[in-house]
PDB file of N, CA and C in Angstrom:
ATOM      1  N   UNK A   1       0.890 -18.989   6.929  1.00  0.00           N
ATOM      2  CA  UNK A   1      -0.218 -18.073   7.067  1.00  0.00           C
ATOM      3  C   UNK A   1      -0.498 -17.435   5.697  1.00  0.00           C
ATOM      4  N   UNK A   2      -1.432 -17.318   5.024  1.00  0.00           N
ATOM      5  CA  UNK A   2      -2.015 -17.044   4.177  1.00  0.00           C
ATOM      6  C   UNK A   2      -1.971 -15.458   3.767  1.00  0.00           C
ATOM      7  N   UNK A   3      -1.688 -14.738   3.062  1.00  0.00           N
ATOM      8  CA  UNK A   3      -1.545 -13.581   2.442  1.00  0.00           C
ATOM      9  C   UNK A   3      -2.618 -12.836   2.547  1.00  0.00           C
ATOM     10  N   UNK A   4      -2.773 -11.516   3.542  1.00  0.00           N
ATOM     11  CA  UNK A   4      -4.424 -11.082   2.968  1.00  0.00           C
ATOM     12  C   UNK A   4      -4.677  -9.697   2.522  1.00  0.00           C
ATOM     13  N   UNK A   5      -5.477  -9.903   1.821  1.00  0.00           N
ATOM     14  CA  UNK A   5      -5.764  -8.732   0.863  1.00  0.00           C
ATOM     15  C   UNK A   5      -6.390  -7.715   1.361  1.00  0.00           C
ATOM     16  N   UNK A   6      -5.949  -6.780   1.769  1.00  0.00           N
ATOM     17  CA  UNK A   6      -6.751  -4.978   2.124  1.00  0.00           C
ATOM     18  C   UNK A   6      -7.463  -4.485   1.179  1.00  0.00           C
ATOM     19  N   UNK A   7      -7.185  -4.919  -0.144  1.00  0.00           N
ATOM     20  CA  UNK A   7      -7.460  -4.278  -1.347  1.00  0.00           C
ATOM     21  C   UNK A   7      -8.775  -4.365  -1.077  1.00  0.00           C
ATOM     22  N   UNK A   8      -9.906  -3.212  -1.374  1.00  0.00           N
ATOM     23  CA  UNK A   8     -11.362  -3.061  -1.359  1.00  0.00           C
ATOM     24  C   UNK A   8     -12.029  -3.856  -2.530  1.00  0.00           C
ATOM     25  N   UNK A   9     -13.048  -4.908  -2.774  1.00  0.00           N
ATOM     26  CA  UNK A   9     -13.176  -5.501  -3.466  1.00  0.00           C
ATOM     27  C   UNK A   9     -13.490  -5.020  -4.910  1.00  0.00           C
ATOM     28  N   UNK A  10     -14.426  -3.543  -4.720  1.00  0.00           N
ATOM     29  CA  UNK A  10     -15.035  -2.635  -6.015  1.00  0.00           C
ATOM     30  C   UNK A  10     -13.394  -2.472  -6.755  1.00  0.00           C
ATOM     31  N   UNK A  11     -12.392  -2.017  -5.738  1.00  0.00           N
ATOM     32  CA  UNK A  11     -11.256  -2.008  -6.845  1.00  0.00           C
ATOM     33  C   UNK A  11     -10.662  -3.309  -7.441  1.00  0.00           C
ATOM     34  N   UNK A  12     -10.284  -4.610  -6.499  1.00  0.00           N
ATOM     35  CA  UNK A  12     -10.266  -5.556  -7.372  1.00  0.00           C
ATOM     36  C   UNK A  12     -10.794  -5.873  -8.636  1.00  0.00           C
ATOM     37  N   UNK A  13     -12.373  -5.791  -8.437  1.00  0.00           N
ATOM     38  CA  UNK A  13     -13.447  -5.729  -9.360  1.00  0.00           C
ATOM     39  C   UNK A  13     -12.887  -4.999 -11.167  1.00  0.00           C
ATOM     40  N   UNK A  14     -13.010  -3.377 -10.392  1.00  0.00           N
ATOM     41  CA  UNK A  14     -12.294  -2.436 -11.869  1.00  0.00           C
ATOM     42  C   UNK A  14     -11.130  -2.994 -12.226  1.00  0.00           C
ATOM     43  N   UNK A  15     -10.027  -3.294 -11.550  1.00  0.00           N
ATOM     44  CA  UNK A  15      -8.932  -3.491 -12.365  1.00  0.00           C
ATOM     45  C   UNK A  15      -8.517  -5.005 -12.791  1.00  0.00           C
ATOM     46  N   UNK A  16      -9.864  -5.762 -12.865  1.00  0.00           N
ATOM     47  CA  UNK A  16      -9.702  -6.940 -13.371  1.00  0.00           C
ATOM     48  C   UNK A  16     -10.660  -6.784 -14.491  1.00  0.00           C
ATOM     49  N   UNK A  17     -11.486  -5.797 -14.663  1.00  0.00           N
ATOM     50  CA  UNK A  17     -12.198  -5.047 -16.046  1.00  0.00           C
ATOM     51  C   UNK A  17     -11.524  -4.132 -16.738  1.00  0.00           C
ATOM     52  N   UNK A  18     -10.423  -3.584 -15.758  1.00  0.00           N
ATOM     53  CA  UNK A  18      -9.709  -2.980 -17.054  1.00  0.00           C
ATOM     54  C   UNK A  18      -8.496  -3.618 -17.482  1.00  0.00           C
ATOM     55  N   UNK A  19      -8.178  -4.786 -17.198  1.00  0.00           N
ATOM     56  CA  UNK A  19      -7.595  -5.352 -18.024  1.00  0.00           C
ATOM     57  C   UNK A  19      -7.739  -6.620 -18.644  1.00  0.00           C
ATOM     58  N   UNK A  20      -8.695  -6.806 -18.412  1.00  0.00           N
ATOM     59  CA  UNK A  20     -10.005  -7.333 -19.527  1.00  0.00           C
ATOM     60  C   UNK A  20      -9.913  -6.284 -21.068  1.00  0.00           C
ATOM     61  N   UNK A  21      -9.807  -5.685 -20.502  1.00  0.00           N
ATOM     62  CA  UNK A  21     -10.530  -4.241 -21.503  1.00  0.00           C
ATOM     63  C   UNK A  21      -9.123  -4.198 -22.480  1.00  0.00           C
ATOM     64  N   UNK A  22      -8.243  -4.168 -21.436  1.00  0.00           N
ATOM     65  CA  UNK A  22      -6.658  -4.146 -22.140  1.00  0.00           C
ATOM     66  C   UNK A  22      -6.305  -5.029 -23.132  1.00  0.00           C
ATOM     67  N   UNK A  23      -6.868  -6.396 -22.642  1.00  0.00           N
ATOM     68  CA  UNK A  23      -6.750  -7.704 -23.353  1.00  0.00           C
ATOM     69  C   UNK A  23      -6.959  -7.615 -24.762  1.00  0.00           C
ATOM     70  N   UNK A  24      -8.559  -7.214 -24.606  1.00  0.00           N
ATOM     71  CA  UNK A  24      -9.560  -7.319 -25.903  1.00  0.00           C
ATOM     72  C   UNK A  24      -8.740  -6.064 -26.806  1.00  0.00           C
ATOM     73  N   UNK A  25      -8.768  -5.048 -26.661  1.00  0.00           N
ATOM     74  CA  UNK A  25      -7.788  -4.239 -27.397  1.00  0.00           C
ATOM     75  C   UNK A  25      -6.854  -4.513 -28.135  1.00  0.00           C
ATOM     76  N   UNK A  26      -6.189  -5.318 -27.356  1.00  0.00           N
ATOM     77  CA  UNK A  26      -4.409  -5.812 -27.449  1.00  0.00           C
ATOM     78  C   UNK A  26      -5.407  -7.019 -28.831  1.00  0.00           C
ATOM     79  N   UNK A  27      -5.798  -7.681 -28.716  1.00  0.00           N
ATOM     80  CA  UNK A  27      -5.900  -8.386 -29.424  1.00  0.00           C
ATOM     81  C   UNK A  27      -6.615  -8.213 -30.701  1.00  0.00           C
ATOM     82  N   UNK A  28      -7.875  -7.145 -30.538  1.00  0.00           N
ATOM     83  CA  UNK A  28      -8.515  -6.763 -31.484  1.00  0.00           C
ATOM     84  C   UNK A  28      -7.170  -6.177 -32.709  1.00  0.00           C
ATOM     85  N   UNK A  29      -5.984  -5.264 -31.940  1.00  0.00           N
ATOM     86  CA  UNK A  29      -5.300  -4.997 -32.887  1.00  0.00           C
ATOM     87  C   UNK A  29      -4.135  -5.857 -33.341  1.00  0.00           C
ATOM     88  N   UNK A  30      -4.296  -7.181 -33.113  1.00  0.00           N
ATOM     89  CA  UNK A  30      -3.448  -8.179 -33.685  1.00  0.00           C
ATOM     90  C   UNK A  30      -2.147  -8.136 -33.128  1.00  0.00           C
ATOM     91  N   UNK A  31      -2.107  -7.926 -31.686  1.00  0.00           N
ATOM     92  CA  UNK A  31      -0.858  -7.883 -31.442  1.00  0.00           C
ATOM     93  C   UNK A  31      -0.907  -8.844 -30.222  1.00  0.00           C
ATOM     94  N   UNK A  32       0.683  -9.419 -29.904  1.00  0.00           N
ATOM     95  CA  UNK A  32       0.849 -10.432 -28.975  1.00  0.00           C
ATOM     96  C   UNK A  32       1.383  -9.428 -27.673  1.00  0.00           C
ATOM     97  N   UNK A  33       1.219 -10.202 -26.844  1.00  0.00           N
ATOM     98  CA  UNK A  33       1.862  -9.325 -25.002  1.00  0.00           C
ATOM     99  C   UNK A  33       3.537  -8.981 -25.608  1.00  0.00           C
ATOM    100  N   UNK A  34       4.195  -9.596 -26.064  1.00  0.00           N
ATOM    101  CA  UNK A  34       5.488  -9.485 -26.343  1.00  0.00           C
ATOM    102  C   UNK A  34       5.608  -8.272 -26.747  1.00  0.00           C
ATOM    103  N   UNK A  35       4.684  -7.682 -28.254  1.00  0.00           N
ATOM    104  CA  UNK A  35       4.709  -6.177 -29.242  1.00  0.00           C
ATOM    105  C   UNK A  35       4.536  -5.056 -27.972  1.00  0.00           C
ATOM    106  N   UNK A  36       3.235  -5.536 -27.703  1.00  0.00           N
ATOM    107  CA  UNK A  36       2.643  -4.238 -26.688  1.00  0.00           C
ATOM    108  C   UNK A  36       3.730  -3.964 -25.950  1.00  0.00           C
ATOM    109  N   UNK A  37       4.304  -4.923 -25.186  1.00  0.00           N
ATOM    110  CA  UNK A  37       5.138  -4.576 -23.965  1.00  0.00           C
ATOM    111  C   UNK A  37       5.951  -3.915 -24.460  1.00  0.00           C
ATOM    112  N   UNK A  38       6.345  -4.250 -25.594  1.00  0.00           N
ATOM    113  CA  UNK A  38       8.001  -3.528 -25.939  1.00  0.00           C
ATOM    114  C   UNK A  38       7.803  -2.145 -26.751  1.00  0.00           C
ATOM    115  N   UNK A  39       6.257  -1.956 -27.125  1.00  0.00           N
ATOM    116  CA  UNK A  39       5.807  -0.590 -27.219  1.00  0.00           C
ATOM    117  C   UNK A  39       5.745   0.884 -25.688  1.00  0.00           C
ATOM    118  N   UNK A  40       5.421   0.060 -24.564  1.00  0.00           N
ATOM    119  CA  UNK A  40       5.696   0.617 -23.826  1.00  0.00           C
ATOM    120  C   UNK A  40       6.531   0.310 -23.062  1.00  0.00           C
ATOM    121  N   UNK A  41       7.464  -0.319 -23.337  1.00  0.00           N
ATOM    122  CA  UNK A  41       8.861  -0.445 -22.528  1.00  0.00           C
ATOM    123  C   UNK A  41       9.005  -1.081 -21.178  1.00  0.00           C
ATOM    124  N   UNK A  42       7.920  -2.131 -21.032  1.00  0.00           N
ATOM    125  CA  UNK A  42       7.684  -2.449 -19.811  1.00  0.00           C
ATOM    126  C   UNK A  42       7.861  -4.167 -20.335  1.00  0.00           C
ATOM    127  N   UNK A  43       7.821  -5.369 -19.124  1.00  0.00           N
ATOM    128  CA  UNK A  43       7.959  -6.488 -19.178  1.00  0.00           C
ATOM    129  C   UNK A  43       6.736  -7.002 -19.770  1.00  0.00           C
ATOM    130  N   UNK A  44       6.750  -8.636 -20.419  1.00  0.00           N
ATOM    131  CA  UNK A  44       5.410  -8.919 -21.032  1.00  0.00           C
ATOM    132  C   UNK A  44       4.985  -9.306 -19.345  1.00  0.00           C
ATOM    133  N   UNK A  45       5.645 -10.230 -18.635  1.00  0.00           N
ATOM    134  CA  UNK A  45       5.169 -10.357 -17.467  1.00  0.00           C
ATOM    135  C   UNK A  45       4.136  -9.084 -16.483  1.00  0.00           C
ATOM    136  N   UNK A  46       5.111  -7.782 -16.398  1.00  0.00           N
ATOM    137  CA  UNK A  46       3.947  -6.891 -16.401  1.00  0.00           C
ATOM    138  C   UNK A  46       2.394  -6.420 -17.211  1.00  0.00           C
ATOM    139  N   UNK A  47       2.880  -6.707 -18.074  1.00  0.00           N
ATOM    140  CA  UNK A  47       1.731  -6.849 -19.320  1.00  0.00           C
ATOM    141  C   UNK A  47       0.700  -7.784 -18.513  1.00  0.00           C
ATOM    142  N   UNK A  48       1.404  -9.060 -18.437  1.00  0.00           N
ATOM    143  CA  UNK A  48       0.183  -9.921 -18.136  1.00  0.00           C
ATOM    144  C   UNK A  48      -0.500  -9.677 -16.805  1.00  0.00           C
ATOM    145  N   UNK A  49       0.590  -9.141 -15.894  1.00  0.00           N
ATOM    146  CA  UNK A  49      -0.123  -8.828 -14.797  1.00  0.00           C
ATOM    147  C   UNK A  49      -1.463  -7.726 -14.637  1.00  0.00           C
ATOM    148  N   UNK A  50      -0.936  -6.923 -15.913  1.00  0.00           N
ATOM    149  CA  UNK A  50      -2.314  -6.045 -15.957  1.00  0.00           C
ATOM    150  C   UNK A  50      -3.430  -6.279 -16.486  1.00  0.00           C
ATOM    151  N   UNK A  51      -3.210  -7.182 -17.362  1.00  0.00           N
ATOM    152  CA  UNK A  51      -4.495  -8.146 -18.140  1.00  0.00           C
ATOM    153  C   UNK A  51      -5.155  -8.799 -17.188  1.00  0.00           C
ATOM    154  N   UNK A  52      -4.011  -9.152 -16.093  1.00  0.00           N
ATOM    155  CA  UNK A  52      -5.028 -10.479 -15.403  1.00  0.00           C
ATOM    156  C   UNK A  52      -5.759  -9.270 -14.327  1.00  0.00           C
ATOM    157  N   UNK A  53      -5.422  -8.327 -14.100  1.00  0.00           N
ATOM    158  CA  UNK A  53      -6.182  -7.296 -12.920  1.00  0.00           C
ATOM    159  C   UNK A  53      -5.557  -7.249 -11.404  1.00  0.00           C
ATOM    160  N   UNK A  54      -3.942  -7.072 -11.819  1.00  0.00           N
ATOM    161  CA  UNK A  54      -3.302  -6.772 -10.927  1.00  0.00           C
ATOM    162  C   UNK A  54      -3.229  -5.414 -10.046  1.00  0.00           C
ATOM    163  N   UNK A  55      -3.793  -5.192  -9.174  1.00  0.00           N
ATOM    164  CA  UNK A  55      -3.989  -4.242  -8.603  1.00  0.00           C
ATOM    165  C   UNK A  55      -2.453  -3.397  -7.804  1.00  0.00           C
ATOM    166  N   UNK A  56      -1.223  -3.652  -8.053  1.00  0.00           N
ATOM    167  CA  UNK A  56      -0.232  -3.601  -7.855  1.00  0.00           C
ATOM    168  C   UNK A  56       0.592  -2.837  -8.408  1.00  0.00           C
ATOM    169  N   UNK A  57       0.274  -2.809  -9.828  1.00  0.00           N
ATOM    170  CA  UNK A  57       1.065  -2.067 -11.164  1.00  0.00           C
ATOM    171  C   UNK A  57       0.649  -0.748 -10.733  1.00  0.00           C
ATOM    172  N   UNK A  58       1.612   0.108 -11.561  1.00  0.00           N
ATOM    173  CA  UNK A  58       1.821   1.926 -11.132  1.00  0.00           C
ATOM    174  C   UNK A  58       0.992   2.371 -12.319  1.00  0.00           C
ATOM    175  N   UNK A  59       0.024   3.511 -11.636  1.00  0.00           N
ATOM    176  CA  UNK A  59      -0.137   3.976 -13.019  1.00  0.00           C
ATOM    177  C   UNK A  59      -0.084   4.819 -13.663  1.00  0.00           C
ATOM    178  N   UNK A  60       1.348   5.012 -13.528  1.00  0.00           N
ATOM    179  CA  UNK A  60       2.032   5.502 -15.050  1.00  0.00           C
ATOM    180  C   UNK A  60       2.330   3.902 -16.350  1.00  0.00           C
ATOM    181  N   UNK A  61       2.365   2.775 -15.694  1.00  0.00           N
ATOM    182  CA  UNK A  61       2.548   2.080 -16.447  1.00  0.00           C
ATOM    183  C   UNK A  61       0.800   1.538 -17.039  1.00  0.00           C
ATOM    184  N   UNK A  62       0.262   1.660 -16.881  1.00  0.00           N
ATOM    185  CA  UNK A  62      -0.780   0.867 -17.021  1.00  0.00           C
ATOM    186  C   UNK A  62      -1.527   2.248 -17.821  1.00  0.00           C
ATOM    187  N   UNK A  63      -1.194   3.381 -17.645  1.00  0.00           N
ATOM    188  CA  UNK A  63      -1.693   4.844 -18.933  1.00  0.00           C
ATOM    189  C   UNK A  63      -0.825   4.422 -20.318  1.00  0.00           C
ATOM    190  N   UNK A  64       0.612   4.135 -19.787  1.00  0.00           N
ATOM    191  CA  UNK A  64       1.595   3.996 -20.809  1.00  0.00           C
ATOM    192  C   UNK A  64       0.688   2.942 -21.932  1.00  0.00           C
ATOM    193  N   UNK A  65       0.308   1.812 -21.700  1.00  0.00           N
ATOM    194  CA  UNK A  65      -0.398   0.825 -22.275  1.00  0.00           C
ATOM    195  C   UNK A  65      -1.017   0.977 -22.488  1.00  0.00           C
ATOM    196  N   UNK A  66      -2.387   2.193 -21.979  1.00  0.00           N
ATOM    197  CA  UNK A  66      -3.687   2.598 -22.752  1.00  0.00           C
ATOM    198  C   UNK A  66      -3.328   3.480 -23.848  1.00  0.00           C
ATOM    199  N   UNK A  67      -2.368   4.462 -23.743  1.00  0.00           N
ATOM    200  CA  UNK A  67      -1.279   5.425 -24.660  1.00  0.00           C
ATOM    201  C   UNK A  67      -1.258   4.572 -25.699  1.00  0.00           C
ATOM    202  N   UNK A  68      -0.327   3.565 -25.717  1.00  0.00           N
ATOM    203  CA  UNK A  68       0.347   2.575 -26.534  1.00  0.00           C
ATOM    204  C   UNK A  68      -0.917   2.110 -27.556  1.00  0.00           C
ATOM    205  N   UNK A  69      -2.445   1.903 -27.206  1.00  0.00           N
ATOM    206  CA  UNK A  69      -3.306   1.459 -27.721  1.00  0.00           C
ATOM    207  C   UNK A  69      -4.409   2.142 -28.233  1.00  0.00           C
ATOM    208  N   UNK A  70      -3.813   3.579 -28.159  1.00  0.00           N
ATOM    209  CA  UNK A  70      -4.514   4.857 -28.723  1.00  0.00           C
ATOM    210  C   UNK A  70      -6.020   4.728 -27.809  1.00  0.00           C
ATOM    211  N   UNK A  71      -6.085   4.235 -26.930  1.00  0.00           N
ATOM    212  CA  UNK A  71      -6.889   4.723 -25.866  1.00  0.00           C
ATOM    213  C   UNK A  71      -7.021   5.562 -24.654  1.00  0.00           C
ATOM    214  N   UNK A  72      -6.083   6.402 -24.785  1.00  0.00           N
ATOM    215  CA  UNK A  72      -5.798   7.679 -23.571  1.00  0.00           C
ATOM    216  C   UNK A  72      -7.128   8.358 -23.386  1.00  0.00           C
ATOM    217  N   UNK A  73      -7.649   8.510 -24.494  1.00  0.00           N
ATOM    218  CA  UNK A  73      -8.433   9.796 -24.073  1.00  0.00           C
ATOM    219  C   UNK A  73      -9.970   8.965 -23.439  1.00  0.00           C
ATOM    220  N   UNK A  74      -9.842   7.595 -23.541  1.00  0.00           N
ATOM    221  CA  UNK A  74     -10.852   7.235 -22.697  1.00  0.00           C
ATOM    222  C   UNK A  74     -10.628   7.553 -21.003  1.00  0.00           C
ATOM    223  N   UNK A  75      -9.765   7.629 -20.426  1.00  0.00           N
ATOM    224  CA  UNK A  75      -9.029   8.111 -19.494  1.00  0.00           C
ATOM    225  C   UNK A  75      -9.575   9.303 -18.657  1.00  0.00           C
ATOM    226  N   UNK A  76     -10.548  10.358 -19.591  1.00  0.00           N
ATOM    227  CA  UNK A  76     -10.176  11.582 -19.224  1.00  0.00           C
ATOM    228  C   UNK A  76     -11.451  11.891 -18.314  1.00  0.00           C
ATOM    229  N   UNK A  77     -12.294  11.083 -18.288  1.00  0.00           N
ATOM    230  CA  UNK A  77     -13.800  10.983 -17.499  1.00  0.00           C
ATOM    231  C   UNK A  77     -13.439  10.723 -16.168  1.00  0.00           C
ATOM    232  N   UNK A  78     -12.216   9.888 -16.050  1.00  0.00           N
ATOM    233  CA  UNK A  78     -11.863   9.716 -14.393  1.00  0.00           C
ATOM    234  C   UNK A  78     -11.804  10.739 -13.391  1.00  0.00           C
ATOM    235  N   UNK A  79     -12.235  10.654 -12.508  1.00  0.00           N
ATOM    236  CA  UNK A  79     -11.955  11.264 -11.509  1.00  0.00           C
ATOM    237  C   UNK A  79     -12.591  13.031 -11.569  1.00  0.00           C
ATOM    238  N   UNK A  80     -13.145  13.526 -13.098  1.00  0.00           N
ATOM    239  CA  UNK A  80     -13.587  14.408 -13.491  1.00  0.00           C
ATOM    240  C   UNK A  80     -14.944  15.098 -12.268  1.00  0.00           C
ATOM    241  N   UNK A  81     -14.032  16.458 -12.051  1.00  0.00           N
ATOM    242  CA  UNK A  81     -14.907  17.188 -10.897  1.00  0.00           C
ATOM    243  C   UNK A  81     -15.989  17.469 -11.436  1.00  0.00           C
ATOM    244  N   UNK A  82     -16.455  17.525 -12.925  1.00  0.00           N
ATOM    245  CA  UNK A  82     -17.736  17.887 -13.052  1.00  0.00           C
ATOM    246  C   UNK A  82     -18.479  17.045 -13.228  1.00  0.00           C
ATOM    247  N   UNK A  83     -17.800  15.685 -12.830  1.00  0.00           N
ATOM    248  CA  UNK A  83     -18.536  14.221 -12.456  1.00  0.00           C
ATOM    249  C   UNK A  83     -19.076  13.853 -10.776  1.00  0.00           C
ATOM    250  N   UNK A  84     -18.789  15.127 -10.134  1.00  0.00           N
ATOM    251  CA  UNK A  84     -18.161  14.651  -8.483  1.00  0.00           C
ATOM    252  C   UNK A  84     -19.368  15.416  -7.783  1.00  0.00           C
ATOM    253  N   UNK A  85     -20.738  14.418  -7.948  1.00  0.00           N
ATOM    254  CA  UNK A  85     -21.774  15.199  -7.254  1.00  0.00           C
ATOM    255  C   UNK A  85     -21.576  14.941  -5.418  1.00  0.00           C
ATOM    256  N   UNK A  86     -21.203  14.075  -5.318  1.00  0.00           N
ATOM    257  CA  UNK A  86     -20.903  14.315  -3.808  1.00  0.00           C
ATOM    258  C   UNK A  86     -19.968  15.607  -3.240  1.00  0.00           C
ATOM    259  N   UNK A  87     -18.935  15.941  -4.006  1.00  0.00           N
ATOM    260  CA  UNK A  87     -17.916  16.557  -3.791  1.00  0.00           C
ATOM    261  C   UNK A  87     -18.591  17.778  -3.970  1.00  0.00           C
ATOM    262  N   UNK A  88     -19.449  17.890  -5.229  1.00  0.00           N
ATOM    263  CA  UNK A  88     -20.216  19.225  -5.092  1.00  0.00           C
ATOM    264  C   UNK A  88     -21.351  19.205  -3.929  1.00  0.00           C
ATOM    265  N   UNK A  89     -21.658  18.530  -3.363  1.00  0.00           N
ATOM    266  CA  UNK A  89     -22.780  18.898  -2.708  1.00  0.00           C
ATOM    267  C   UNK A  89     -21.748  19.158  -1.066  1.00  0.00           C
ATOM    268  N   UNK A  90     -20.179  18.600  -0.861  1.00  0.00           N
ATOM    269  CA  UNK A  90     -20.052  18.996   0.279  1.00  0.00           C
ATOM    270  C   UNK A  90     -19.426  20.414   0.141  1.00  0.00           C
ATOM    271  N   UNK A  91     -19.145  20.717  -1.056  1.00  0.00           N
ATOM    272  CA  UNK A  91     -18.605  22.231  -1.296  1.00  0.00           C
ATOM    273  C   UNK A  91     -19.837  23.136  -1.243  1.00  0.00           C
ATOM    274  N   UNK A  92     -20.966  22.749  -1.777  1.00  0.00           N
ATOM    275  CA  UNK A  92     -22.136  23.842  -1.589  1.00  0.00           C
ATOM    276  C   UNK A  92     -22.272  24.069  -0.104  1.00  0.00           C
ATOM    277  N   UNK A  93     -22.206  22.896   0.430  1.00  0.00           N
ATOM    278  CA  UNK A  93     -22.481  23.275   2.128  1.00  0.00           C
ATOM    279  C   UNK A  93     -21.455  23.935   2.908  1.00  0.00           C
ATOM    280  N   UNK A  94     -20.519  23.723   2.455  1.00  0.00           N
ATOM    281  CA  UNK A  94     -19.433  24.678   2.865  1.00  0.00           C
ATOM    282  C   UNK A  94     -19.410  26.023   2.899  1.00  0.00           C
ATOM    283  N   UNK A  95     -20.345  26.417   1.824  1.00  0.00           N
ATOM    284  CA  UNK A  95     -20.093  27.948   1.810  1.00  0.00           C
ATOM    285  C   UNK A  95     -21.236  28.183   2.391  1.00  0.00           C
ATOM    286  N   UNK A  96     -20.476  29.981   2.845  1.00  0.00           N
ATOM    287  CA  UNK A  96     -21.486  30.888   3.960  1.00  0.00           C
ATOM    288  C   UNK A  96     -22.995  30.869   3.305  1.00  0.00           C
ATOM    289  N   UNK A  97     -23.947  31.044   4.130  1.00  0.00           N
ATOM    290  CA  UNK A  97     -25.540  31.231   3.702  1.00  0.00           C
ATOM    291  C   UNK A  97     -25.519  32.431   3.407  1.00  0.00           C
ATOM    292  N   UNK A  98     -24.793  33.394   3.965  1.00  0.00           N
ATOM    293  CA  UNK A  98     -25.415  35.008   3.496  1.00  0.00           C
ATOM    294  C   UNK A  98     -24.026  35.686   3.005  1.00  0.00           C
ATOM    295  N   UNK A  99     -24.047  36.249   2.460  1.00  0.00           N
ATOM    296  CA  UNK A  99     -22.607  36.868   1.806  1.00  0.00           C
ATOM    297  C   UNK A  99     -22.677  38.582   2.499  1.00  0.00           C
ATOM    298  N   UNK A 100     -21.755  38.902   2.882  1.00  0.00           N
ATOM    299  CA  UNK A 100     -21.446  40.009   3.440  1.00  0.00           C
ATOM    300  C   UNK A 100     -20.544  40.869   2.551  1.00  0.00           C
ATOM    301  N   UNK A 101     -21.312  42.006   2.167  1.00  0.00           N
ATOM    302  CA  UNK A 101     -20.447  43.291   0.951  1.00  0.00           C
ATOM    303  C   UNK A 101     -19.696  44.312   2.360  1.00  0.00           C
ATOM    304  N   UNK A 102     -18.675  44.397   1.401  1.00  0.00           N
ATOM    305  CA  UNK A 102     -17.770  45.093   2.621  1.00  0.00           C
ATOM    306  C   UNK A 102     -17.796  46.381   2.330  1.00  0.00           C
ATOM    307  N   UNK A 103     -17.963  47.291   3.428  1.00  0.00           N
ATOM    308  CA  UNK A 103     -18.271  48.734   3.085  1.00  0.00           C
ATOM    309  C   UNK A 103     -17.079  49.385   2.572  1.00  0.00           C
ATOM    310  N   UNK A 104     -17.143  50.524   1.847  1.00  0.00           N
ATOM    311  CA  UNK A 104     -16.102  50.971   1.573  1.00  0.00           C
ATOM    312  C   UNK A 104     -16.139  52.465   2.653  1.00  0.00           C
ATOM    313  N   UNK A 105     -14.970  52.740   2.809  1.00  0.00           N
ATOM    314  CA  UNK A 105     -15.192  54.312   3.493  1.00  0.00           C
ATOM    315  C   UNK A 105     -15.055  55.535   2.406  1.00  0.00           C
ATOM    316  N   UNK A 106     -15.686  56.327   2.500  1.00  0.00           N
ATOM    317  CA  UNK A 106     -15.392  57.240   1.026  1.00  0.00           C
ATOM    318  C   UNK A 106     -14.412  58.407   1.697  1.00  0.00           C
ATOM    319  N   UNK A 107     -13.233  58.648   1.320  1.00  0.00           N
ATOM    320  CA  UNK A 107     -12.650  59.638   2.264  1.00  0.00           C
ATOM    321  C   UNK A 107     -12.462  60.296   0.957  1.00  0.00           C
ATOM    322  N   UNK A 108     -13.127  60.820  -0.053  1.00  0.00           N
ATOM    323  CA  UNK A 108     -13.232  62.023  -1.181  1.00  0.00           C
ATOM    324  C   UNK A 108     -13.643  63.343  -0.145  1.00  0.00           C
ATOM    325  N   UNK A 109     -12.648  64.159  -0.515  1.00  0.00           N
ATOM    326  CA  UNK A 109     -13.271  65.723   0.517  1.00  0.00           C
ATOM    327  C   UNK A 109     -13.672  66.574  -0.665  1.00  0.00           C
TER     328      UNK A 109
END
């Protein structure tokens, strides 16, 4: 019986572009899977698994390798709440329509 994949396809999709992305890097800076890996302390076999768009790898290992390639701070747009117009629009609806000021009692004699 054949193995089947749950994985949602849009994520297949990204993480076979980002390690695409990993690839071209790795290579633009003249280095083989062997250097990289042993820059971040991980197997070249893992290496390759993330190149090829293994959706499996942890990611702490797969930051470690953007780290390793002085690409972290491309990183930092992810998941960014002031990117998250859905998320803002279910938080606007969340809150009350009319705001209520709470009286104070003045007990000054």
């Amino acid at each position: 019986m054949p193995k089947v994949n749950h994985t949602p396809y849009e994520v297949v999709q990204s993480a076979a572009r980002i390690g695409e992305n990993i690839r071209i890097a790795r290579i633009r800076r003249r280095m083989n899977q062997d250097e990289l890996a042993k820059t971040c302390n991980i197997t070249r076999k893992t290496l390759y698994s993330i190149e090829n768009g293994s959706t499996g790898i942890a990611l702490g290992t797969v930051l470690s390798v953007l780290w390793s390639l002085g690409l972290m701070q491309t990183t930092l747009p992810v998941a960014d709440p002031d990117n998250d117009e859905h998320g803002k629009i279910m938080e606007a609806a969340r809150q009350p329509q009319r705001v209520r000021h709470q009286t104070t009692i003045d007990n000054d004699f």
